[in-house]
Protein backbone atom coordinates (compact mmCIF):
# COMPACT_ATOMS: atom_id res chain seq x y z
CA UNK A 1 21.77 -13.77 -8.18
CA UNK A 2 18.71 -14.11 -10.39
CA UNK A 3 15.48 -11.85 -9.39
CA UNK A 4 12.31 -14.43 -8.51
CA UNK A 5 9.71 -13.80 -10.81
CA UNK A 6 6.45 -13.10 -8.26
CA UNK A 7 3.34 -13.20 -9.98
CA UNK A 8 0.08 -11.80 -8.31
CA UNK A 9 -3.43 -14.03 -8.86
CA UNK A 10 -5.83 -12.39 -10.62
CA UNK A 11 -9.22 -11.58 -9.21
CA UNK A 12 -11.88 -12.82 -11.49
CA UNK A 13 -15.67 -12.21 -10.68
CA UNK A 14 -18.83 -13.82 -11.90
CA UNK A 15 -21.44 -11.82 -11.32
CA UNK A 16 -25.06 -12.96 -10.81
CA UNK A 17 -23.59 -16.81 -11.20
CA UNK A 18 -26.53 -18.49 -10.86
CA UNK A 19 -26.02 -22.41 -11.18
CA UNK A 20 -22.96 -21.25 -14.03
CA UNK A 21 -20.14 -20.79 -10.86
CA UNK A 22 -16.90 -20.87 -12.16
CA UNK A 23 -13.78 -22.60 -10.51
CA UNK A 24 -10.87 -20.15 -10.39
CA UNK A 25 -13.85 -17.59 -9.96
CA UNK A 26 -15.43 -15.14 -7.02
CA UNK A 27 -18.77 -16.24 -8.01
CA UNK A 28 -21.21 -14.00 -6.82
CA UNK A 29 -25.16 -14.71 -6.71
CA UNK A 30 -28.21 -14.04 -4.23
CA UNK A 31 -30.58 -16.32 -5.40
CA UNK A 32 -32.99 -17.43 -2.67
CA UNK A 33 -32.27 -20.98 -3.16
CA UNK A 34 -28.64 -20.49 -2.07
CA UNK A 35 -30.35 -19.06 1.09
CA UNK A 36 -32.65 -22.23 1.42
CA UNK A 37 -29.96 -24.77 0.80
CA UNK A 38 -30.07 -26.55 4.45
CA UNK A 39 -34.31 -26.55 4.45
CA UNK A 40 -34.03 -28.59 1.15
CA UNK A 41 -31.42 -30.96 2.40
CA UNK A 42 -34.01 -31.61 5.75
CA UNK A 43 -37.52 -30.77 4.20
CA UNK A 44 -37.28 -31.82 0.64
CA UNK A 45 -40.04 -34.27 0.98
CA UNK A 46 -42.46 -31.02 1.93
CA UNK A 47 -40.59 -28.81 -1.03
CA UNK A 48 -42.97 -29.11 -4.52
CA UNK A 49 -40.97 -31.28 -7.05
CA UNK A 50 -40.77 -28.29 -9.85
CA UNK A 51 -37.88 -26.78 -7.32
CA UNK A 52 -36.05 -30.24 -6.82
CA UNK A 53 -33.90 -29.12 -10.04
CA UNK A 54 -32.41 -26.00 -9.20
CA UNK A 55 -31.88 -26.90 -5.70
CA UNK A 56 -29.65 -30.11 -7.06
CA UNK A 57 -27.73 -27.73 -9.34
CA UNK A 58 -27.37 -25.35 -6.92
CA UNK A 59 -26.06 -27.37 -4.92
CA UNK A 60 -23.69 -29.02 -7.58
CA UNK A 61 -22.43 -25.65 -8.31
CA UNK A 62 -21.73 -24.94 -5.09
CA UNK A 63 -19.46 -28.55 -4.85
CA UNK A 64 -17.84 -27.13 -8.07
CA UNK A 65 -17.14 -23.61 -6.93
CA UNK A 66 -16.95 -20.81 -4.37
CA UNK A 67 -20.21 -18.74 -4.70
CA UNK A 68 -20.32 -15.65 -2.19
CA UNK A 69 -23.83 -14.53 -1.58
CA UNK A 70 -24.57 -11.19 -2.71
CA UNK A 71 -26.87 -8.62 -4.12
CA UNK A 72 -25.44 -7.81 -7.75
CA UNK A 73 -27.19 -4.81 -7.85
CA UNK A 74 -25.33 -3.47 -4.63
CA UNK A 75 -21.22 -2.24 -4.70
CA UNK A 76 -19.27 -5.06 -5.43
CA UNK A 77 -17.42 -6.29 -2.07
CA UNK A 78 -13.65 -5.41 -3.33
CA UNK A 79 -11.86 -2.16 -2.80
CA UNK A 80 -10.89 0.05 -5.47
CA UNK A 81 -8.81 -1.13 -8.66
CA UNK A 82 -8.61 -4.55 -7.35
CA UNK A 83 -10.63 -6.90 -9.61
CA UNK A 84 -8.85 -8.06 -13.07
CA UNK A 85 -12.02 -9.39 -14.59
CA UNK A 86 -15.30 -9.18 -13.93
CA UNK A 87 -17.91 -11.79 -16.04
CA UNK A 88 -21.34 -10.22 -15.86
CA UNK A 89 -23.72 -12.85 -18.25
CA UNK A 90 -27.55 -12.20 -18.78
CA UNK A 91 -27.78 -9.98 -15.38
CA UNK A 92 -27.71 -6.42 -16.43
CA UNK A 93 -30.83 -6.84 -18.79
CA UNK A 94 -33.04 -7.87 -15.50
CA UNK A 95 -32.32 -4.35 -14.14
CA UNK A 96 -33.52 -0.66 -14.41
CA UNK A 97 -31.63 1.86 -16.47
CA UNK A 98 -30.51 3.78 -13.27
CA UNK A 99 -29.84 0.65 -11.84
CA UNK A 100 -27.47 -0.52 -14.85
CA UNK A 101 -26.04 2.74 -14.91
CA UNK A 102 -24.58 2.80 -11.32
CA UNK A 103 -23.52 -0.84 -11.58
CA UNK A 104 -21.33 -0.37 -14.24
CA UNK A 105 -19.94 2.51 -12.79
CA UNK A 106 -18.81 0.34 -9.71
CA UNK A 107 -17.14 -2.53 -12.20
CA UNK A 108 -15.28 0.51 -13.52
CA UNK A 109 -14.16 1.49 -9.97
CA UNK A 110 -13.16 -1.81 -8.91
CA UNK A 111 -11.40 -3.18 -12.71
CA UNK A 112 -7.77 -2.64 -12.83
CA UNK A 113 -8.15 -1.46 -16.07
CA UNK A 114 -11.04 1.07 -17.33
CA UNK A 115 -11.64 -1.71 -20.75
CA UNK A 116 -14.63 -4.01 -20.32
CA UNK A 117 -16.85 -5.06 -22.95
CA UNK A 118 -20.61 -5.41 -22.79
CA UNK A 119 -22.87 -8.21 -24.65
CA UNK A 120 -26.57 -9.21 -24.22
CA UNK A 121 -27.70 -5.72 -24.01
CA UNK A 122 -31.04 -5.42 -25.63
């Protein structure tokens, strides 16, 4: 009898998406324009044309990929040691100190592993 290989999917997150979702991906953003998605598909005509762009790739991201609306700067929605990757791109530099402080705390409590690597830090 040979032993079935099982092989558990790995949770990746992208944090703070924006229009960058990822397929294969929890992509998680709270833009307001997510939020305003059906008002632009009924009132676009009333909508100033300097927003028509990042509604449209909003909502091409959104054809592309799962985004989950959330606050970034809140816990991240998955329990403890749960998450194999987390992708966090040009977010924690739009945050306080404190605030970076405690977020990276919760990617440590929800990674698998303790090992993530920082970039765009100024």
């Amino acid at each position: 009898m040979t032993a079935q290989k099982t092989e558990k999917k790995k949770v990746l997150v992208n944090v703070a998406s924006s229009v960058f979702a990822l397929e294969d991906y929890i992509n998680l953003e709270n833009h307001i324009f997510l939020s305003m998605m059906w008002i632009y598909r009924w009132f676009r005509g009333l909508i100033p044309a300097k927003y028509h762009d990042m509604f449209n790739d909003f909502q091409k991201a959104k054809q592309k990929a799962y985004i989950q609306k959330h606050d970034c700067r809140k816990p991240l929605p998955f329990e403890n040691k749960s998450v194999d990757h987390i992708l966090c791109s040009h977010f924690l530099e739009h945050v306080f100190p404190d605030e970076a402080d405690k977020i990276l705390k919760d990617y440590e409590r929800v990674l698998c592993t303790s090992l993530f690597q920082i970039s765009n830090i100024k």
